[in-house]
N, C-alpha and C. Protein backbone atom coordinates (compact mmCIF):
# COMPACT_ATOMS: atom_id res chain seq x y z
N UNK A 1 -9.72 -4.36 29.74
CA UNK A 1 -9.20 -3.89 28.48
C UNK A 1 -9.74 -4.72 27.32
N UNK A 2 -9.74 -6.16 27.50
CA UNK A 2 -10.42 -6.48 26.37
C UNK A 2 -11.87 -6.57 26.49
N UNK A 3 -12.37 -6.11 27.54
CA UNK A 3 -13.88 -5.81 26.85
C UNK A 3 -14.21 -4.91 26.02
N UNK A 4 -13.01 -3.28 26.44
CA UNK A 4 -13.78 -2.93 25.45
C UNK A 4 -13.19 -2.64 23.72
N UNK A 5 -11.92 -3.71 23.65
CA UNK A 5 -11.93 -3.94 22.21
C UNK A 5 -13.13 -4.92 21.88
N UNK A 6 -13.92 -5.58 22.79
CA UNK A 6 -14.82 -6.75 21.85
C UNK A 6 -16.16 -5.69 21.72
N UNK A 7 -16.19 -4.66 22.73
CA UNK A 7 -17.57 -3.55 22.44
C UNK A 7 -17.03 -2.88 21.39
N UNK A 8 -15.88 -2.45 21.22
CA UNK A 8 -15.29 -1.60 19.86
C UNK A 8 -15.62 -2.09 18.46
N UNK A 9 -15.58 -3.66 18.67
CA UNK A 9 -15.35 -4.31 17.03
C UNK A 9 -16.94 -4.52 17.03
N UNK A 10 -17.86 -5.02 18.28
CA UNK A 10 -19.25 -4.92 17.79
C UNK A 10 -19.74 -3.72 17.32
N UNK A 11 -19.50 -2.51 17.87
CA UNK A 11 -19.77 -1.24 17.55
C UNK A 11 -19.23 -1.42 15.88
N UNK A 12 -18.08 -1.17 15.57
CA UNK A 12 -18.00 -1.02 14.20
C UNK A 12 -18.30 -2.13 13.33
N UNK A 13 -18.87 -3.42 13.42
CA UNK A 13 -19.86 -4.28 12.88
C UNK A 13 -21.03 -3.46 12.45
N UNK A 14 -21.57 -2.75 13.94
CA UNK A 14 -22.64 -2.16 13.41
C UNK A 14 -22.58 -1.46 12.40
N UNK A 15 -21.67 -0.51 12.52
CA UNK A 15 -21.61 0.74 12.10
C UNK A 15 -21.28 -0.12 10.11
N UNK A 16 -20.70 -0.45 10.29
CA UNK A 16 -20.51 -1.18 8.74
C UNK A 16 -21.58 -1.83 8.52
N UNK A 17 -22.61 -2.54 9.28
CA UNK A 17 -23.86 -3.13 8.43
C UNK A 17 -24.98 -1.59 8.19
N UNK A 18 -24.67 -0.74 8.70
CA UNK A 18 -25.64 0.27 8.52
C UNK A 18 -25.42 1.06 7.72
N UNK A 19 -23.91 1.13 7.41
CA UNK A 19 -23.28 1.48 5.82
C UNK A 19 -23.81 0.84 4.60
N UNK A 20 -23.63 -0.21 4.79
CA UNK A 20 -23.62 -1.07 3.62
C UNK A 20 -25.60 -1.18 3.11
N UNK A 21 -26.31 -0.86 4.48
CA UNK A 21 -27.34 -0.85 4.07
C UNK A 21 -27.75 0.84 3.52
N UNK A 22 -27.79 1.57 4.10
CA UNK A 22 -27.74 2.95 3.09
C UNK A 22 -26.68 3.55 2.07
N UNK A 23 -26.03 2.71 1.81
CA UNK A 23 -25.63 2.66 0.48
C UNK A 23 -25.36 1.96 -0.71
N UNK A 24 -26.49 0.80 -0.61
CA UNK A 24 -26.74 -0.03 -1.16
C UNK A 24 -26.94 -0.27 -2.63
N UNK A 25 -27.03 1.39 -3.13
CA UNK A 25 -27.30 1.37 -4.91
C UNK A 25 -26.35 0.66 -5.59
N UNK A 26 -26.60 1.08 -6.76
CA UNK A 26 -25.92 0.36 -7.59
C UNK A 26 -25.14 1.34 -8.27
N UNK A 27 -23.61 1.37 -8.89
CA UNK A 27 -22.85 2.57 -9.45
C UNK A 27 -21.90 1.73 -10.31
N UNK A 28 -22.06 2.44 -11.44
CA UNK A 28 -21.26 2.29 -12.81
C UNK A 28 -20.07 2.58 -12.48
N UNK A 29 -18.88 1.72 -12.76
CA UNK A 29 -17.66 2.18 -12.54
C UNK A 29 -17.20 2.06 -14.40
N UNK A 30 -16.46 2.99 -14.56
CA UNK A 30 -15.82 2.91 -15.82
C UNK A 30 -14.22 2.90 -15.66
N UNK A 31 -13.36 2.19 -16.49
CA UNK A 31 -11.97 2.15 -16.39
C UNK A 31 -11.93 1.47 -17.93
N UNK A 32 -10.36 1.30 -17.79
CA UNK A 32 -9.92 1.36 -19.54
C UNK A 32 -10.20 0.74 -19.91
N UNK A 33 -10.51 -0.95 -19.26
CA UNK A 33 -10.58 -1.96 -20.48
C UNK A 33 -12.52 -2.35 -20.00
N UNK A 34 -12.98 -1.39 -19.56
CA UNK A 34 -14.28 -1.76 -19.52
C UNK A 34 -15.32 -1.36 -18.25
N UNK A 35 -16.31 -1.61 -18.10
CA UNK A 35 -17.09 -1.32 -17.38
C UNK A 35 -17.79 -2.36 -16.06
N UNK A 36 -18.32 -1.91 -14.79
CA UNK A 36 -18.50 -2.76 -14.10
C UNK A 36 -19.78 -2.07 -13.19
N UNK A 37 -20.68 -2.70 -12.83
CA UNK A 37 -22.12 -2.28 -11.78
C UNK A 37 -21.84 -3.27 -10.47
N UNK A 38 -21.67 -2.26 -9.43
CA UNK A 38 -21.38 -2.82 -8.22
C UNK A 38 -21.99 -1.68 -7.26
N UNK A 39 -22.05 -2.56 -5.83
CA UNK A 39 -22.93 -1.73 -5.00
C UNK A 39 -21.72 -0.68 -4.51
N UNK A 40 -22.29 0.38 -4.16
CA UNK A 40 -21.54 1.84 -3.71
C UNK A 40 -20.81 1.36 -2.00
N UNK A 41 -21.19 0.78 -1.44
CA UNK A 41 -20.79 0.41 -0.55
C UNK A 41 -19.42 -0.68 -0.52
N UNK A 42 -19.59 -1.32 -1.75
CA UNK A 42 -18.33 -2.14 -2.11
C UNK A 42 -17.26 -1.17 -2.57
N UNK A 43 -17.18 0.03 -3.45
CA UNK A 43 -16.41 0.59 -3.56
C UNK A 43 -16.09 2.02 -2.94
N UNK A 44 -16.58 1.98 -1.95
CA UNK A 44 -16.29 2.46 -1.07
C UNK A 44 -15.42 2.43 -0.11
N UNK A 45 -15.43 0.80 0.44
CA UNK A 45 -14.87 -0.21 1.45
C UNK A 45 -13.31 -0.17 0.59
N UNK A 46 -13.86 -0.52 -0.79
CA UNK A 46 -12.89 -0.72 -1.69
C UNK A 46 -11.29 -0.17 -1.58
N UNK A 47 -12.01 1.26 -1.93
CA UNK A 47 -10.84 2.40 -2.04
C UNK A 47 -10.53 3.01 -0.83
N UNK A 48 -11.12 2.92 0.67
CA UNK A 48 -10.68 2.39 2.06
C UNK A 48 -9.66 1.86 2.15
N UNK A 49 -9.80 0.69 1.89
CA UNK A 49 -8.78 -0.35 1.88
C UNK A 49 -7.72 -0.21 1.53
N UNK A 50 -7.55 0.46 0.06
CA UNK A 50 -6.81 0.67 -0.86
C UNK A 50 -5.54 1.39 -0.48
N UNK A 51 -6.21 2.61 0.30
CA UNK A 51 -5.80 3.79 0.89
C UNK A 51 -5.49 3.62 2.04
N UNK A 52 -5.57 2.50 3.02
CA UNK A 52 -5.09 2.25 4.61
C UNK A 52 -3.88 1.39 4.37
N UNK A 53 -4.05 0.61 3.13
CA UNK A 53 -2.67 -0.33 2.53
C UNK A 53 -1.67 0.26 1.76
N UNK A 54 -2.14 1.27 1.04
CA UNK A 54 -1.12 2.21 0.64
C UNK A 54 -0.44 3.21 1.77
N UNK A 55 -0.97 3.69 2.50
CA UNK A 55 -0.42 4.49 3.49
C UNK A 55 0.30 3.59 4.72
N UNK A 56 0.05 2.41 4.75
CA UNK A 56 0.83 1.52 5.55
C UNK A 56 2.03 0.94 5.04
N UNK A 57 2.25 0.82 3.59
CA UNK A 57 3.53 0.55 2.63
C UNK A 57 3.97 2.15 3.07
N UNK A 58 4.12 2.78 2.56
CA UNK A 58 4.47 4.27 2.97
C UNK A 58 4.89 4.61 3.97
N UNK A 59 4.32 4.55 5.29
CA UNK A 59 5.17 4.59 6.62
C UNK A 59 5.72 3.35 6.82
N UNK A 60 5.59 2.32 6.32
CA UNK A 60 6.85 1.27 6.55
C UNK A 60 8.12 1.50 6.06
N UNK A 61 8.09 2.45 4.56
CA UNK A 61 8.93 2.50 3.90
C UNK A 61 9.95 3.73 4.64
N UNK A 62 9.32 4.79 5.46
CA UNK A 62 9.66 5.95 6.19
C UNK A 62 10.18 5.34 6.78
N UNK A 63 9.59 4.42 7.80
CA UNK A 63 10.19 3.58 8.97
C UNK A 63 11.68 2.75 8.85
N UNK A 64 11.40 2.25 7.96
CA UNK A 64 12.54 1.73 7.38
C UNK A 64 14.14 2.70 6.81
N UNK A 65 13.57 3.55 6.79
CA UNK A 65 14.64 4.45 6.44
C UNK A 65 14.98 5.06 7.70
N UNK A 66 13.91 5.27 8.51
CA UNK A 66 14.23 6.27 9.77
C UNK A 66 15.33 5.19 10.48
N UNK A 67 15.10 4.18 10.68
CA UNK A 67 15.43 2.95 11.45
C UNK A 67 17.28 2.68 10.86
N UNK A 68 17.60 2.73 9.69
CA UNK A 68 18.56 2.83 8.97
C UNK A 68 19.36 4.05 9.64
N UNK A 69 18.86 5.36 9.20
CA UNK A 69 19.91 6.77 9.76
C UNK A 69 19.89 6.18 11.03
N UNK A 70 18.78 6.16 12.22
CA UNK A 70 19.17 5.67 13.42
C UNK A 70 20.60 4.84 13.89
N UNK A 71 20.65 3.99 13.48
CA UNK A 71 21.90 2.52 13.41
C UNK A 71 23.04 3.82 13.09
N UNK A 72 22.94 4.14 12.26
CA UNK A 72 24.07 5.05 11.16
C UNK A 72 24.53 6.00 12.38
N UNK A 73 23.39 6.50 13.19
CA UNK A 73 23.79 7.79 14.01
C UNK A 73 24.45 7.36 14.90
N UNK A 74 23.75 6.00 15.26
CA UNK A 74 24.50 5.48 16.82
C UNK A 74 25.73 5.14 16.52
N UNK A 75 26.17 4.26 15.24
CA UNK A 75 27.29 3.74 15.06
C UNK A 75 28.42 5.19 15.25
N UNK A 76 28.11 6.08 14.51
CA UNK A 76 29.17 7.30 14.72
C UNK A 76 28.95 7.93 16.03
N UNK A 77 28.05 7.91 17.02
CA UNK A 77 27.61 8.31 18.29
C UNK A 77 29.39 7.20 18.89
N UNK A 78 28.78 5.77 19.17
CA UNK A 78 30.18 5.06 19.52
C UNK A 78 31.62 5.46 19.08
N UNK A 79 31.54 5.76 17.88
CA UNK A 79 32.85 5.86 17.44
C UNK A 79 33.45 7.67 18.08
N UNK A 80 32.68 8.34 17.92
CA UNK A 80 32.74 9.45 18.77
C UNK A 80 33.12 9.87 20.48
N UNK A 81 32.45 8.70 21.01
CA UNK A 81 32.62 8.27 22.49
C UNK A 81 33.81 7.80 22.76
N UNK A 82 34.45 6.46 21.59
CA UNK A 82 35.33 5.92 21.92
C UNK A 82 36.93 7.20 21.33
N UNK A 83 36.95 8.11 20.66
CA UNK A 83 37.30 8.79 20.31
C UNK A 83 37.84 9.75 21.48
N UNK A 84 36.56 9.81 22.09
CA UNK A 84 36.30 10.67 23.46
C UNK A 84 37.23 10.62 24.47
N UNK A 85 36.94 8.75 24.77
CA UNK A 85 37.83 8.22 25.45
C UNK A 85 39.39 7.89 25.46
N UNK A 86 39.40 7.64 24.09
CA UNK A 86 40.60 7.79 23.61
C UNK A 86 41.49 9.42 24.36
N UNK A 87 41.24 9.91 23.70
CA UNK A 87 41.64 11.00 24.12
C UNK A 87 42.07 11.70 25.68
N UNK A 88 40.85 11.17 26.49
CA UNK A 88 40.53 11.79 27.71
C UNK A 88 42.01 10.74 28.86
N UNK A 89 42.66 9.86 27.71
CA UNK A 89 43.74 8.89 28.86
C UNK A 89 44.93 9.57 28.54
């Protein structure tokens, strides 16, 4: 098993140096307070990133809520049971 995460991460080494080499130009970025020339491959990676960290705040934040009703359900699940029991003497 860990061989082939260490063939996985060489594989995508590759695969990212062969990115970075065909897309190597250069691209004008414009935003409000000014301008910037960076290689296409940097903002690329960039807004990748951007977007795997935003969507990981996001299902944490789901998670976190799912995880909450969960507790909530079980707690009235018990109180229901013991209710149950109550009853059933």
């Amino acid at each position: 098993m860990r061989i082939i995460g260490v063939v996985l991460t060489i594989l995508l080494i590759i695969v990212g140096i062969a990115f970075t080499a065909l897309n190597a130009q250069s691209v004008e970025i414009n935003y409000l307070i000014g301008e910037k020339n960076l290689p296409l491959a940097v903002i690329l990676l960039a807004s990748l990133t951007l977007g795997i960290v935003l969507s990981v705040l996001l299902m944490g934040f789901s998670l976190l809520k799912l995880k909450a009703k969960n507790k909530w359900l079980e707690s009235k699940l018990k109180k229901a049971q013991e209710q149950l029991t109550q009853f059933q003497q």
